[in-house]
N, C-alpha and C. Protein backbone atom coordinates (compact mmCIF):
# COMPACT_ATOMS: atom_id res chain seq x y z
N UNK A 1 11.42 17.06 54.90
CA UNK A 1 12.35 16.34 54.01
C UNK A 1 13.18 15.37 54.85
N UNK A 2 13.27 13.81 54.70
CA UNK A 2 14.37 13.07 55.18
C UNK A 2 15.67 14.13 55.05
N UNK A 3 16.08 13.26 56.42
CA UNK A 3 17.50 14.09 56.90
C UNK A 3 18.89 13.15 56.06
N UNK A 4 18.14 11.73 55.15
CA UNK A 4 19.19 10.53 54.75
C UNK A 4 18.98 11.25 53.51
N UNK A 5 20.33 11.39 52.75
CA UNK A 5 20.07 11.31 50.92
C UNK A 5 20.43 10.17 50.57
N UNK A 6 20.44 9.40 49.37
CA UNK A 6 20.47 8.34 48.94
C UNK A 6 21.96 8.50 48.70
N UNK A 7 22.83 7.29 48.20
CA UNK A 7 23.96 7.68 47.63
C UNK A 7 23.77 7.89 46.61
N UNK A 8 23.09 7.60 45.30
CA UNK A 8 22.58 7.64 43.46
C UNK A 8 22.64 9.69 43.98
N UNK A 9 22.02 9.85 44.73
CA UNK A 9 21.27 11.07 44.74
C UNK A 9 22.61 12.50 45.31
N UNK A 10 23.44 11.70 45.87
CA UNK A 10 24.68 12.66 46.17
C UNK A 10 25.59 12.33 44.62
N UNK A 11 25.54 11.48 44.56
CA UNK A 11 26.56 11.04 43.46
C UNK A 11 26.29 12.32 42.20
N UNK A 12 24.96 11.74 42.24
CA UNK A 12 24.61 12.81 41.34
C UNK A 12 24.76 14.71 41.13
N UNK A 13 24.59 14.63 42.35
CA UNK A 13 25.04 15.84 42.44
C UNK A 13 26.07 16.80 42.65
N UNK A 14 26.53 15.26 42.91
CA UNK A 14 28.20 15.88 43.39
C UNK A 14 28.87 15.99 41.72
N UNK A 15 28.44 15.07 40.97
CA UNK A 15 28.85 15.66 39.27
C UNK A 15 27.92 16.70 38.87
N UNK A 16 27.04 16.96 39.36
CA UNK A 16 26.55 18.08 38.25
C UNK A 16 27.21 19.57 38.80
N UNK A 17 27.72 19.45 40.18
CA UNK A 17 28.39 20.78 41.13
C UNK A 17 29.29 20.79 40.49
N UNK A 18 30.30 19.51 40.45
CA UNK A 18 31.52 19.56 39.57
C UNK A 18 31.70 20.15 38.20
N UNK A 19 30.83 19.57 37.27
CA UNK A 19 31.16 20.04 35.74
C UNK A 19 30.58 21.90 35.97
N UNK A 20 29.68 22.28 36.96
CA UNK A 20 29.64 23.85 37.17
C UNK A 20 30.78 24.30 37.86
N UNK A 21 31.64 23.38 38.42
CA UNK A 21 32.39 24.68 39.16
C UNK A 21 33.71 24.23 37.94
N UNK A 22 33.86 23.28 37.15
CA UNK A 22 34.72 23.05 36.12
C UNK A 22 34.58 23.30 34.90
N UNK A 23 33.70 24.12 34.73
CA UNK A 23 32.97 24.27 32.94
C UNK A 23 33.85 25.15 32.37
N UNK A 24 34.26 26.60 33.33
CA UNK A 24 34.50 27.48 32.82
C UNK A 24 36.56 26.98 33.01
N UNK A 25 36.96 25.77 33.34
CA UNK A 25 38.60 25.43 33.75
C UNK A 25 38.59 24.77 32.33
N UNK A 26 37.88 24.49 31.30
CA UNK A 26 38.19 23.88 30.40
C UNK A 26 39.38 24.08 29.33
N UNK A 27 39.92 25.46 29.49
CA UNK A 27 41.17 25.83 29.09
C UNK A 27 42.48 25.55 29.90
N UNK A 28 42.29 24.63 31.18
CA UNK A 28 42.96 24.40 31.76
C UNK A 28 43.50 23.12 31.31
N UNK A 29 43.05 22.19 30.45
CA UNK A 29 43.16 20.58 30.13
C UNK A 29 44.25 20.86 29.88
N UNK A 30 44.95 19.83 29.89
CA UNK A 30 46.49 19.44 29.28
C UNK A 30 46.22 18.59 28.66
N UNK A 31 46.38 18.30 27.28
CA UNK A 31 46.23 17.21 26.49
C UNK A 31 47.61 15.93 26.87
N UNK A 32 47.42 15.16 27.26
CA UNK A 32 48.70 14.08 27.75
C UNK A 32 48.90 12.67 26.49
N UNK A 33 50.18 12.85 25.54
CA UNK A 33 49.94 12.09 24.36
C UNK A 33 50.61 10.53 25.09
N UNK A 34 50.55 9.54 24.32
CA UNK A 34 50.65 8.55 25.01
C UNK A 34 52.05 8.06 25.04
N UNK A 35 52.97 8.15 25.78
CA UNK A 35 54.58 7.46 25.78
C UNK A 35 54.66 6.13 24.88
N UNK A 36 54.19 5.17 24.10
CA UNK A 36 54.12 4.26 23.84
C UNK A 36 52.56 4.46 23.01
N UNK A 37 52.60 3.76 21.88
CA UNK A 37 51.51 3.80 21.02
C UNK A 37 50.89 2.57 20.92
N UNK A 38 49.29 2.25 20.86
CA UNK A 38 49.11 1.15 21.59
C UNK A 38 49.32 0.12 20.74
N UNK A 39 49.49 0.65 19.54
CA UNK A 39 50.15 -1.42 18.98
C UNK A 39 51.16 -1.86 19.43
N UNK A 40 51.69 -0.85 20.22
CA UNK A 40 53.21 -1.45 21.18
C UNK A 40 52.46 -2.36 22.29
N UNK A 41 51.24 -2.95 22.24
CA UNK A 41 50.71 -3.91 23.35
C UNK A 41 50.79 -4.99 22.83
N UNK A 42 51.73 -6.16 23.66
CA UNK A 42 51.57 -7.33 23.04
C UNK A 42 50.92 -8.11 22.31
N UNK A 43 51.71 -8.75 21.47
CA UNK A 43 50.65 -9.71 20.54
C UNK A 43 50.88 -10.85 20.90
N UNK A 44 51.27 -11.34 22.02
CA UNK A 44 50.84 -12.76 22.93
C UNK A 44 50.70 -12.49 24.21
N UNK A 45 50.09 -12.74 24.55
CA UNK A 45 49.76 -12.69 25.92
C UNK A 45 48.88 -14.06 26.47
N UNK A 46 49.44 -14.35 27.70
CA UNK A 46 48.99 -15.89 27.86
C UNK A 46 48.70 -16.62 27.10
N UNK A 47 49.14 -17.15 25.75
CA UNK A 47 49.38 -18.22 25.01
C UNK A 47 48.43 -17.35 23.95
N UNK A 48 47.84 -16.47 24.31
CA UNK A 48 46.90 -15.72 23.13
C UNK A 48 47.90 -14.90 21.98
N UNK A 49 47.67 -15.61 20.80
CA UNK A 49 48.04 -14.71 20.17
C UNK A 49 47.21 -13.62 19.04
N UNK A 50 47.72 -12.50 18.32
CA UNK A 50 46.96 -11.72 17.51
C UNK A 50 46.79 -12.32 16.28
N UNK A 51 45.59 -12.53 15.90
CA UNK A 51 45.37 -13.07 14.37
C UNK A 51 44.56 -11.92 13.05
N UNK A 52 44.16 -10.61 13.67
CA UNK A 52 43.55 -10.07 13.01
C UNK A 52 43.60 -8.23 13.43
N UNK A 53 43.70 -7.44 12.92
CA UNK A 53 44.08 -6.10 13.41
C UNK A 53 42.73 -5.67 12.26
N UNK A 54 41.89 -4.50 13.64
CA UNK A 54 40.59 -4.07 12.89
C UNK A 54 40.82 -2.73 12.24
N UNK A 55 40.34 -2.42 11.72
CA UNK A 55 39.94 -0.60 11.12
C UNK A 55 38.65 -0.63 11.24
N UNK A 56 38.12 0.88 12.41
CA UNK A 56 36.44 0.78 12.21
C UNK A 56 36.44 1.68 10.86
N UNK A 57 35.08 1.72 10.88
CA UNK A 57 34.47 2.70 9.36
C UNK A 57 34.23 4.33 10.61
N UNK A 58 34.43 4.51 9.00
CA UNK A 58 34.67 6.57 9.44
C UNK A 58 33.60 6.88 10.28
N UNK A 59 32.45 6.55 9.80
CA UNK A 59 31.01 6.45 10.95
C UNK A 59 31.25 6.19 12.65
N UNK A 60 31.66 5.16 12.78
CA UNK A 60 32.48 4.69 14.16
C UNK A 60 32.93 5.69 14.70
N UNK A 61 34.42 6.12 13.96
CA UNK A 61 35.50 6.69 14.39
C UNK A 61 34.49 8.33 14.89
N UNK A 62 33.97 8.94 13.91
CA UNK A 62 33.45 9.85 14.39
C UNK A 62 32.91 9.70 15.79
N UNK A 63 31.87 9.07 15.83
CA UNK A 63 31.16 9.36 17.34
C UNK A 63 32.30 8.81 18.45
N UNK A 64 33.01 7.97 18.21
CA UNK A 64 33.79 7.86 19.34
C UNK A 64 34.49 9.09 19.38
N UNK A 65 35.02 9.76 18.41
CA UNK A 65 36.03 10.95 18.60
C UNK A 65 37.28 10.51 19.71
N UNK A 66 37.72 9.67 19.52
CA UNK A 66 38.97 9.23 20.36
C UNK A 66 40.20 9.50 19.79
N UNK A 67 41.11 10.04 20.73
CA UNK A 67 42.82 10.38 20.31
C UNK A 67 43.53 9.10 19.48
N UNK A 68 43.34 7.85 19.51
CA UNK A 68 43.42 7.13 18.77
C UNK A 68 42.60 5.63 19.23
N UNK A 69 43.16 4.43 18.75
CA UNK A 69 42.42 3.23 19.35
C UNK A 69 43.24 2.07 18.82
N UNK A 70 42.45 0.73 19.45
CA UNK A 70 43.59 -0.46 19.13
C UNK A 70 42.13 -1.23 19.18
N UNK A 71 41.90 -2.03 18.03
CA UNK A 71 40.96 -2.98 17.77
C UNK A 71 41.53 -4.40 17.21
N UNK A 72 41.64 -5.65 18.16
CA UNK A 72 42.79 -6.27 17.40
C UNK A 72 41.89 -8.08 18.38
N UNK A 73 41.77 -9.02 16.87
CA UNK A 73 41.57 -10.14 17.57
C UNK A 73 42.12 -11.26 18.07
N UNK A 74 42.49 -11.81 19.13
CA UNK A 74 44.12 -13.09 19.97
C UNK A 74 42.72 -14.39 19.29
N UNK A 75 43.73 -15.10 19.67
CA UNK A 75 43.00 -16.23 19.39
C UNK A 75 44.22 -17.51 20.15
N UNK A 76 43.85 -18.62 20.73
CA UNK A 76 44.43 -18.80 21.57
C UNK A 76 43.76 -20.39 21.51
N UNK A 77 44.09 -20.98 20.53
CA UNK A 77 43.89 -22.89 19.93
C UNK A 77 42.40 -22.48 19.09
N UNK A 78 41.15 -22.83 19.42
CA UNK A 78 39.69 -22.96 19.04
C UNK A 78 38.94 -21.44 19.91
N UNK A 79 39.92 -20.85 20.43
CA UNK A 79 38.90 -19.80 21.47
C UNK A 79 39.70 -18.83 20.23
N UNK A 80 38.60 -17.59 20.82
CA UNK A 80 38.44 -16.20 20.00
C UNK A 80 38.91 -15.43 20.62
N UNK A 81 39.24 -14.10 20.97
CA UNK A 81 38.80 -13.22 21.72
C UNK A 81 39.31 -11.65 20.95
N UNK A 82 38.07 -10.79 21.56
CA UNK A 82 38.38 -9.96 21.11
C UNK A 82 38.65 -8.50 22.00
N UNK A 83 39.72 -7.69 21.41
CA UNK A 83 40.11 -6.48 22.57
C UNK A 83 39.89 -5.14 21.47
N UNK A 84 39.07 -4.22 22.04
CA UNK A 84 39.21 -2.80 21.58
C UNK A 84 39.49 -1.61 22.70
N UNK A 85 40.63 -1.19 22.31
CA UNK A 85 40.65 0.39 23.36
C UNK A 85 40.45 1.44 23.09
N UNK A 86 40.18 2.51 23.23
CA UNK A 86 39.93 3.99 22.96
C UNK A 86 40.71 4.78 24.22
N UNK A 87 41.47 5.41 22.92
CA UNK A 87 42.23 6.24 24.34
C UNK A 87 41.95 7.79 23.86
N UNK A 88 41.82 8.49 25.08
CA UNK A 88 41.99 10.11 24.66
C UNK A 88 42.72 10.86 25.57
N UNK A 89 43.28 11.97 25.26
CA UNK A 89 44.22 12.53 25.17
C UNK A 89 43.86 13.71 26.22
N UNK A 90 42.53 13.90 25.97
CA UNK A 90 42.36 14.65 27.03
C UNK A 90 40.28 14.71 27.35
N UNK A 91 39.59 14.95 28.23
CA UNK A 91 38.10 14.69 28.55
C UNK A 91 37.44 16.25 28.73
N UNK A 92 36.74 16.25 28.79
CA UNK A 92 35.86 17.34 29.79
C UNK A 92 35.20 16.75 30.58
N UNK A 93 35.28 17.27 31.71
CA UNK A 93 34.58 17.31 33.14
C UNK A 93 33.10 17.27 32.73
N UNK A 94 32.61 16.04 33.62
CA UNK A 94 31.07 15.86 33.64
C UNK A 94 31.15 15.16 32.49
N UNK A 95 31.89 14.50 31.53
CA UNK A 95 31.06 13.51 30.52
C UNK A 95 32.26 12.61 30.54
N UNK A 96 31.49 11.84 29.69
CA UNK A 96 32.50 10.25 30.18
C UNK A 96 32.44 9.68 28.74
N UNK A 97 33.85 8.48 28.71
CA UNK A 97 33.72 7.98 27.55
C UNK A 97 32.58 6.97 27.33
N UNK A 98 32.72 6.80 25.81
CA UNK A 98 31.18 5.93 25.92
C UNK A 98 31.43 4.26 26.71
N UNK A 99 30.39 4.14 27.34
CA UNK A 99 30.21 2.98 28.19
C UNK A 99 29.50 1.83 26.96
N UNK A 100 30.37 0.87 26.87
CA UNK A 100 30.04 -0.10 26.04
C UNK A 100 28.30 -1.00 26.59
N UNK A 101 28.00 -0.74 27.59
CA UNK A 101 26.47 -1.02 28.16
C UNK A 101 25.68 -0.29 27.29
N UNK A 102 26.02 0.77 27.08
CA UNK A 102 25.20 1.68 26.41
C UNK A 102 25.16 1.63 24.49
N UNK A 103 26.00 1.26 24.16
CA UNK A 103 26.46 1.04 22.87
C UNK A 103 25.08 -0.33 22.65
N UNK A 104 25.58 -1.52 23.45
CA UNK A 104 25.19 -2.79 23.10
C UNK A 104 23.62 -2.80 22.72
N UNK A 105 22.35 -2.50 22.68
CA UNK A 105 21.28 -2.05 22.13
C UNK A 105 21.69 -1.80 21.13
N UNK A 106 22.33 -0.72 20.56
CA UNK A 106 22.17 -0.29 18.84
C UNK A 106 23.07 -1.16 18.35
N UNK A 107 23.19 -2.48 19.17
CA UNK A 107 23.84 -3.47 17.79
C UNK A 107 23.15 -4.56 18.30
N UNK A 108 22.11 -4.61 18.63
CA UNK A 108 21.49 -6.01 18.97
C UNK A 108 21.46 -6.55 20.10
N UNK A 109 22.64 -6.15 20.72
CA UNK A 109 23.42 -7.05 22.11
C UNK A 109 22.76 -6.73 23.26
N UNK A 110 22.07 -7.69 24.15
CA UNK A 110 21.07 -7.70 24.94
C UNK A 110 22.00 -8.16 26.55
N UNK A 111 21.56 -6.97 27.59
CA UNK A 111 22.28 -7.79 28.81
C UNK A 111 21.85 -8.31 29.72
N UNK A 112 22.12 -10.08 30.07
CA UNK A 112 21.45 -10.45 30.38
C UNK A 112 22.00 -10.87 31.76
N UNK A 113 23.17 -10.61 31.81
CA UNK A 113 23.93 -10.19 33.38
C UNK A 113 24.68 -9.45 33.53
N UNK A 114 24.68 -8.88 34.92
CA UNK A 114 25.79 -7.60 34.77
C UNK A 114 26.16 -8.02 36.13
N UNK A 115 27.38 -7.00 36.66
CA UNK A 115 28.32 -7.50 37.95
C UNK A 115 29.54 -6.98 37.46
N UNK A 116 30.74 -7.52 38.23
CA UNK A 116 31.92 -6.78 38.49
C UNK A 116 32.92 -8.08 38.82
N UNK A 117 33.85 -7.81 38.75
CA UNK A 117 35.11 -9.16 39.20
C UNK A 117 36.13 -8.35 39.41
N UNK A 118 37.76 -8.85 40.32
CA UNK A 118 38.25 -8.07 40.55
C UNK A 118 39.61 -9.47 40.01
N UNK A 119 40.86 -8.32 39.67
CA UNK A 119 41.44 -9.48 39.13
C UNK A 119 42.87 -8.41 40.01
N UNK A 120 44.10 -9.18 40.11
CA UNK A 120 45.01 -9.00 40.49
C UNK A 120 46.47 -8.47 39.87
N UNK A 121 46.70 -7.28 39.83
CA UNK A 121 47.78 -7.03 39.23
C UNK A 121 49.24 -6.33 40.36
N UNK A 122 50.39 -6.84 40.50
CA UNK A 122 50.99 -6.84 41.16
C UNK A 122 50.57 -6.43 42.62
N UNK A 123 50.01 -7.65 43.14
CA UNK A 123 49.29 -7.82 44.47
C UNK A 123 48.51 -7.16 44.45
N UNK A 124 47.51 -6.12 43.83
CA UNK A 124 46.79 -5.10 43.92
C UNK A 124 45.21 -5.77 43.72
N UNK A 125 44.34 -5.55 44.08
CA UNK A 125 43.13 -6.03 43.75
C UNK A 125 42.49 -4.97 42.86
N UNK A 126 42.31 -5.35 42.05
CA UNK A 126 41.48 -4.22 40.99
C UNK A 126 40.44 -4.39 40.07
N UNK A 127 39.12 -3.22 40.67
CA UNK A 127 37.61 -3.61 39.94
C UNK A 127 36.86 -4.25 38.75
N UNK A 128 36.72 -4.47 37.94
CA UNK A 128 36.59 -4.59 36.44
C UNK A 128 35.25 -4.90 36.24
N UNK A 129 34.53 -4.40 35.38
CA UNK A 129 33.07 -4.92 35.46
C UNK A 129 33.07 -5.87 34.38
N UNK A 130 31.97 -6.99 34.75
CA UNK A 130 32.15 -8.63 34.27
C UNK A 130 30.53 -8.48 33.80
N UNK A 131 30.23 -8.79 32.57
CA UNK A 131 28.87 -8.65 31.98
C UNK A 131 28.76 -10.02 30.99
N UNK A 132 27.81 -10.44 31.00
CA UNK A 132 27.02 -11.57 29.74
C UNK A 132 26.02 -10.90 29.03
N UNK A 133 26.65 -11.01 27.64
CA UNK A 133 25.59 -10.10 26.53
C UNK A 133 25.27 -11.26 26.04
N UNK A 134 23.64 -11.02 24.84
CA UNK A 134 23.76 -12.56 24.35
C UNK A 134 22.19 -11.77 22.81
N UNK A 135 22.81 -12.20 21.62
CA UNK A 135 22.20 -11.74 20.39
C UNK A 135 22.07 -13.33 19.90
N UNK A 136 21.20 -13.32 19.63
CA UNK A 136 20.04 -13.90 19.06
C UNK A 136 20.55 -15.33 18.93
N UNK A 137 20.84 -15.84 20.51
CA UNK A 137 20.97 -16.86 20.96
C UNK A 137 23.37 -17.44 21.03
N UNK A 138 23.11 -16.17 20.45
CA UNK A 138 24.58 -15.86 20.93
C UNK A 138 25.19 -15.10 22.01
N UNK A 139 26.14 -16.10 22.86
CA UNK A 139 26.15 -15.15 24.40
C UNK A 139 27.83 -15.13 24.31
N UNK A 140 28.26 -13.95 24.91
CA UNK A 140 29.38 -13.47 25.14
C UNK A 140 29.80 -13.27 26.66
N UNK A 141 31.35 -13.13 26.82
CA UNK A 141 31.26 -12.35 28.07
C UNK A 141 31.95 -11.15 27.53
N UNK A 142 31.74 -10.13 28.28
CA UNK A 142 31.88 -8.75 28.55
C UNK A 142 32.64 -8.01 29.64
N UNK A 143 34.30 -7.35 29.47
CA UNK A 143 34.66 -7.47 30.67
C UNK A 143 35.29 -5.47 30.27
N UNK A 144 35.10 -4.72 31.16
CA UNK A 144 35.55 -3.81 30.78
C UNK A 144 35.77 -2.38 31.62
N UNK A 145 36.66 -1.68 31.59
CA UNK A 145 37.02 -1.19 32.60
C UNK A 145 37.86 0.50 32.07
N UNK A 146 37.75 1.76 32.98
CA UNK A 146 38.43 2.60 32.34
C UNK A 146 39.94 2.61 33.14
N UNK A 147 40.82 3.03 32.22
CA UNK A 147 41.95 3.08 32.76
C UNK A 147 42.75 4.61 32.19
N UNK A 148 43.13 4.96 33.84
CA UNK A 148 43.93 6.36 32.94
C UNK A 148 45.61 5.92 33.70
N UNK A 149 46.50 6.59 33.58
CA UNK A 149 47.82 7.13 34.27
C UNK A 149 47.87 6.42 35.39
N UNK A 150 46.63 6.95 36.05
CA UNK A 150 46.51 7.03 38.00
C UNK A 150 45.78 5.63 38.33
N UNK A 151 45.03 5.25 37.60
CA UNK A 151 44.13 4.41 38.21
C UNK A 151 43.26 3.43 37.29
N UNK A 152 42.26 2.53 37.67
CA UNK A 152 41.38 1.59 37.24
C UNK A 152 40.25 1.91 37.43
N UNK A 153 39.45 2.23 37.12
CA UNK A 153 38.01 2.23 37.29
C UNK A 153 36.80 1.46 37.10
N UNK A 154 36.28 1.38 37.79
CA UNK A 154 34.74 0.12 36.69
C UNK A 154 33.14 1.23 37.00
N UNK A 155 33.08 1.75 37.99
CA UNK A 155 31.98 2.54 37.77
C UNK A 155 32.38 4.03 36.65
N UNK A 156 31.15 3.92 35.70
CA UNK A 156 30.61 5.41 35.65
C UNK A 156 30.51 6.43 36.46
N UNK A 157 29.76 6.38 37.32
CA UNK A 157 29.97 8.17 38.27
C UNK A 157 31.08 8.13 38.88
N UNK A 158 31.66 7.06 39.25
CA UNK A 158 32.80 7.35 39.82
C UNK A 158 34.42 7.91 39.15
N UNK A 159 34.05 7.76 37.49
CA UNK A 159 34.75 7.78 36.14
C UNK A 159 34.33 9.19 36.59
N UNK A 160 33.06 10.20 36.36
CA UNK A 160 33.13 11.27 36.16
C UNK A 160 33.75 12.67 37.36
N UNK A 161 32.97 11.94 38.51
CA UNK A 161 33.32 12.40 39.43
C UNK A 161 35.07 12.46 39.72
N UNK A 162 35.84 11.68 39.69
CA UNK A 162 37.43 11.86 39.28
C UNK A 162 38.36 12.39 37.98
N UNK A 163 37.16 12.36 37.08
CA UNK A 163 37.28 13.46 36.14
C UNK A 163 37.72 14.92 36.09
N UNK A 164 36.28 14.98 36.65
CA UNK A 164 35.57 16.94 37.38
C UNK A 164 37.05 16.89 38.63
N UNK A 165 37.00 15.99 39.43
CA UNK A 165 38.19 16.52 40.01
C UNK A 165 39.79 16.90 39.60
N UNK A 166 39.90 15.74 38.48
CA UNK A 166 41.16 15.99 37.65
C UNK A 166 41.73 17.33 37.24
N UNK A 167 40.12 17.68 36.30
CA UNK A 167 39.99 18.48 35.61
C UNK A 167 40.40 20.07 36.32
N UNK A 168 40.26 20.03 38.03
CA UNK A 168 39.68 21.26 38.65
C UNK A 168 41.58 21.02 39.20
N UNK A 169 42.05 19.69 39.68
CA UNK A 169 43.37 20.14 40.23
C UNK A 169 44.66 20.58 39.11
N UNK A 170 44.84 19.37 38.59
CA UNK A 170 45.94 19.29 37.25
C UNK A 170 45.43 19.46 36.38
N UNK A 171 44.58 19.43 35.33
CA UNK A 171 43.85 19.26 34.52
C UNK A 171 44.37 18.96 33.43
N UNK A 172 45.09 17.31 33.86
CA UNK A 172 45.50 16.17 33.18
C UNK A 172 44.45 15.57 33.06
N UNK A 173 43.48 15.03 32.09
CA UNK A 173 42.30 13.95 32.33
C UNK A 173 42.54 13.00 31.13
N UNK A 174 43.61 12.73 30.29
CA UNK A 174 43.81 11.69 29.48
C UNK A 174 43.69 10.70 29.84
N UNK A 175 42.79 9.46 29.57
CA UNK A 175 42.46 8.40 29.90
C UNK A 175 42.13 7.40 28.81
N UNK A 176 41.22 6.16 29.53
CA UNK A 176 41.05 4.74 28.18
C UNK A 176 40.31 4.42 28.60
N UNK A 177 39.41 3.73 27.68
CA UNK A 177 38.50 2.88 27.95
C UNK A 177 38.83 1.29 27.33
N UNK A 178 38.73 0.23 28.03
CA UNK A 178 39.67 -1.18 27.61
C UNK A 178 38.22 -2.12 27.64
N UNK A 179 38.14 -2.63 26.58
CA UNK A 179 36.56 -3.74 26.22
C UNK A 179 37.43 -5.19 26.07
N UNK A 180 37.24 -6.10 26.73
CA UNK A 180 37.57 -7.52 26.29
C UNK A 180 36.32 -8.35 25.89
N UNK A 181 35.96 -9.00 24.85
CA UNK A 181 34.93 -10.20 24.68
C UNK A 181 35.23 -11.37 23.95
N UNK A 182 34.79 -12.22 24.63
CA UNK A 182 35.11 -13.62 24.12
C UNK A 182 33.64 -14.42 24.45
N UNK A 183 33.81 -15.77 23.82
CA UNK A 183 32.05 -15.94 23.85
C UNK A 183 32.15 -16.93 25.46
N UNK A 184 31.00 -17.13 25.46
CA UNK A 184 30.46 -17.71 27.10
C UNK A 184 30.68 -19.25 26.70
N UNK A 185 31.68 -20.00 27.37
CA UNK A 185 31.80 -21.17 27.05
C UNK A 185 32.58 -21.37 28.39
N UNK A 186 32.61 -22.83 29.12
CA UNK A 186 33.24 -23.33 29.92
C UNK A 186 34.80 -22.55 30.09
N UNK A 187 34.85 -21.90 31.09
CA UNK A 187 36.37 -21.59 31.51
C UNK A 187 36.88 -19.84 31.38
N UNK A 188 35.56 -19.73 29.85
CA UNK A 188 35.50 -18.29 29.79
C UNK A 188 36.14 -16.99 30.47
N UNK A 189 35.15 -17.19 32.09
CA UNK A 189 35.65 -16.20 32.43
C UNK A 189 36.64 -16.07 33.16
N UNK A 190 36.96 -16.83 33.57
CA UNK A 190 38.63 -17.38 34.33
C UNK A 190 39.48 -16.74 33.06
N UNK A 191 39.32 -17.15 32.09
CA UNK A 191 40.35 -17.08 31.09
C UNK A 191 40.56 -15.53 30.32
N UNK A 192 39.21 -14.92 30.48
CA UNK A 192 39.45 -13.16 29.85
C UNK A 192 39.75 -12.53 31.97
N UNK A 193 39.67 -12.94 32.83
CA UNK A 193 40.17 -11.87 33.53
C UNK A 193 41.64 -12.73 33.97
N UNK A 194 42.14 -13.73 33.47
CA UNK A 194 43.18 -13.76 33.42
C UNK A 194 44.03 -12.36 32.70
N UNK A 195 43.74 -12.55 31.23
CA UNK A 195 43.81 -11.88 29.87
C UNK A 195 43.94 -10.47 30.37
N UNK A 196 42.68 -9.90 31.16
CA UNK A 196 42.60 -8.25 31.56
C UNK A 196 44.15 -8.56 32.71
N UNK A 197 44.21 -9.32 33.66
CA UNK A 197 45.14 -9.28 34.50
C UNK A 197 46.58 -8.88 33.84
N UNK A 198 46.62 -8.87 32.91
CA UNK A 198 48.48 -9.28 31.92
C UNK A 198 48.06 -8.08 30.90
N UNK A 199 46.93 -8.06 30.40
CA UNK A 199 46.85 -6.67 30.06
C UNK A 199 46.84 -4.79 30.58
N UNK A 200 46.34 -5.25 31.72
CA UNK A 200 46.25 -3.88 32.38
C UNK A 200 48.05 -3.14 32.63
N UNK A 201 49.07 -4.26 32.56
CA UNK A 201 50.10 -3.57 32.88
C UNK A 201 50.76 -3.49 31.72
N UNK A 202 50.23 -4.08 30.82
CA UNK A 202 50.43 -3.00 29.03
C UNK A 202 50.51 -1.99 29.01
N UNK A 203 48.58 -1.75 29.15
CA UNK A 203 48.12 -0.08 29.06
C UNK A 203 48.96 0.53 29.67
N UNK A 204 49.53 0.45 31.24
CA UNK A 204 50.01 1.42 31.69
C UNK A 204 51.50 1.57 31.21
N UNK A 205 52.28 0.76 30.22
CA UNK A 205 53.25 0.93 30.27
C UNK A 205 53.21 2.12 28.96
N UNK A 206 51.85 2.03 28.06
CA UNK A 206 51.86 3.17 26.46
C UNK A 206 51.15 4.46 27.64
N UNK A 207 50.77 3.98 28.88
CA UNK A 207 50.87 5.60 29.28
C UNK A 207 51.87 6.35 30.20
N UNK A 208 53.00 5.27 29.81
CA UNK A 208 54.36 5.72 30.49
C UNK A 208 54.33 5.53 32.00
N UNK A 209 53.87 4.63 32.69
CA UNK A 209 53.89 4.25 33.85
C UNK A 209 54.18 2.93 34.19
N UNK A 210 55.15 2.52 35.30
CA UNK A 210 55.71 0.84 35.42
C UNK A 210 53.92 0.99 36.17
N UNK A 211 54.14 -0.56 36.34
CA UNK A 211 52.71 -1.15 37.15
C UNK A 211 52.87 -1.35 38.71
N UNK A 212 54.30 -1.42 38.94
CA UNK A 212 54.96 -1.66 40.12
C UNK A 212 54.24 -0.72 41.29
């Protein structure tokens, strides 16, 4: 047997050790409700303002099973954009919220780039994954990222793997998942990771944390 493991191949295993040595701490969660409720997130932000507040259908709401959510569209002269969050209150170790990559198939939405960008919030450099979806000759960008209390995230295993650990020290794991899209047009993406930049210190303020 090679003496190298891959990283995919530790990663992996290092969550499946986790949700076993955390399966049976699941009475340990602390459900953490949110200090601030998220329509307390601005309705301007960089010249964007809110023109439309969503309700999904009961269908939706089910499979997400989220502690609550904020579906709401800015619009900002002739540009669109649109923001949905899902926040919950509390996770289990080893599963993750749903990854909007994974969603985009059962609605058509095809990806035809994927990658990451990092945008700046009080001097801080922070991950965000940067995607181009595009249905039936309609292209978007895609910018989206989990956010709990503690931190920013843009990978999946790395979402679970700090999970399983959450879960095993404090077993605080209330967290969000934050989707921005606006369509692919000149300036685009300058202009939604502006948008995530001024947003991220929202979120943290409905989870009771300065950004400072």
């Amino acid at each position: 047997m090679s003496r190298f493991i891959s990283l995919p191949y530790a990663a992996t295993t290092g969550i499946l050790v986790g949700t076993l040595i955390t399966s049976g701490l699941t009475g340990r969660r602390v459900p953490q409700p949110l200090a601030l409720s998220l329509e307390r997130i601005d309705s301007n932000i960089l010249g964007w303002s809110v023109f439309e507040e969503h309700t999904l259908p009961s269908t939706t709401l089910h499979a997400l099973d989220a502690t609550s959510y904020l579906s709401r569209g800015y619009r900002k002269g002739e540009q669109v954009l649109d923001l949905f969050i899902a926040f919950y209150a509390q996770q289990r170790a080893g599963e993750s919220m749903h990854s909007p990559k994974h969603c985009l198939p059962g609605s058509d939405w095809e990806i035809w780039q994927q990658g990451s960008a990092f945008v700046t919030v009080n001097g801080k450099r922070l991950e965000i994954n940067r995607y181009r979806i595009e249905n039936l000759g309609d292209r978007e960008f895609m910018f989206y990222w989990y956010q709990s209390r503690q931190r920013i995230v843009a990978s999946e295993y790395l979402g679970k793997l700090l999970l399983a650990r959450d879960t095993l020290v404090s077993g605080q794991t209330a967290g969000s998942i934050v989707r921005i899209l606006l369509p692919d047009a000149p300036g685009a993406s300058e202009g939604g990771l502006a948008f995530a930049a001024k947003l991220i210190p929202e979120v943290w303020r409905c989870f009771g944390r300065q950004s400072n």
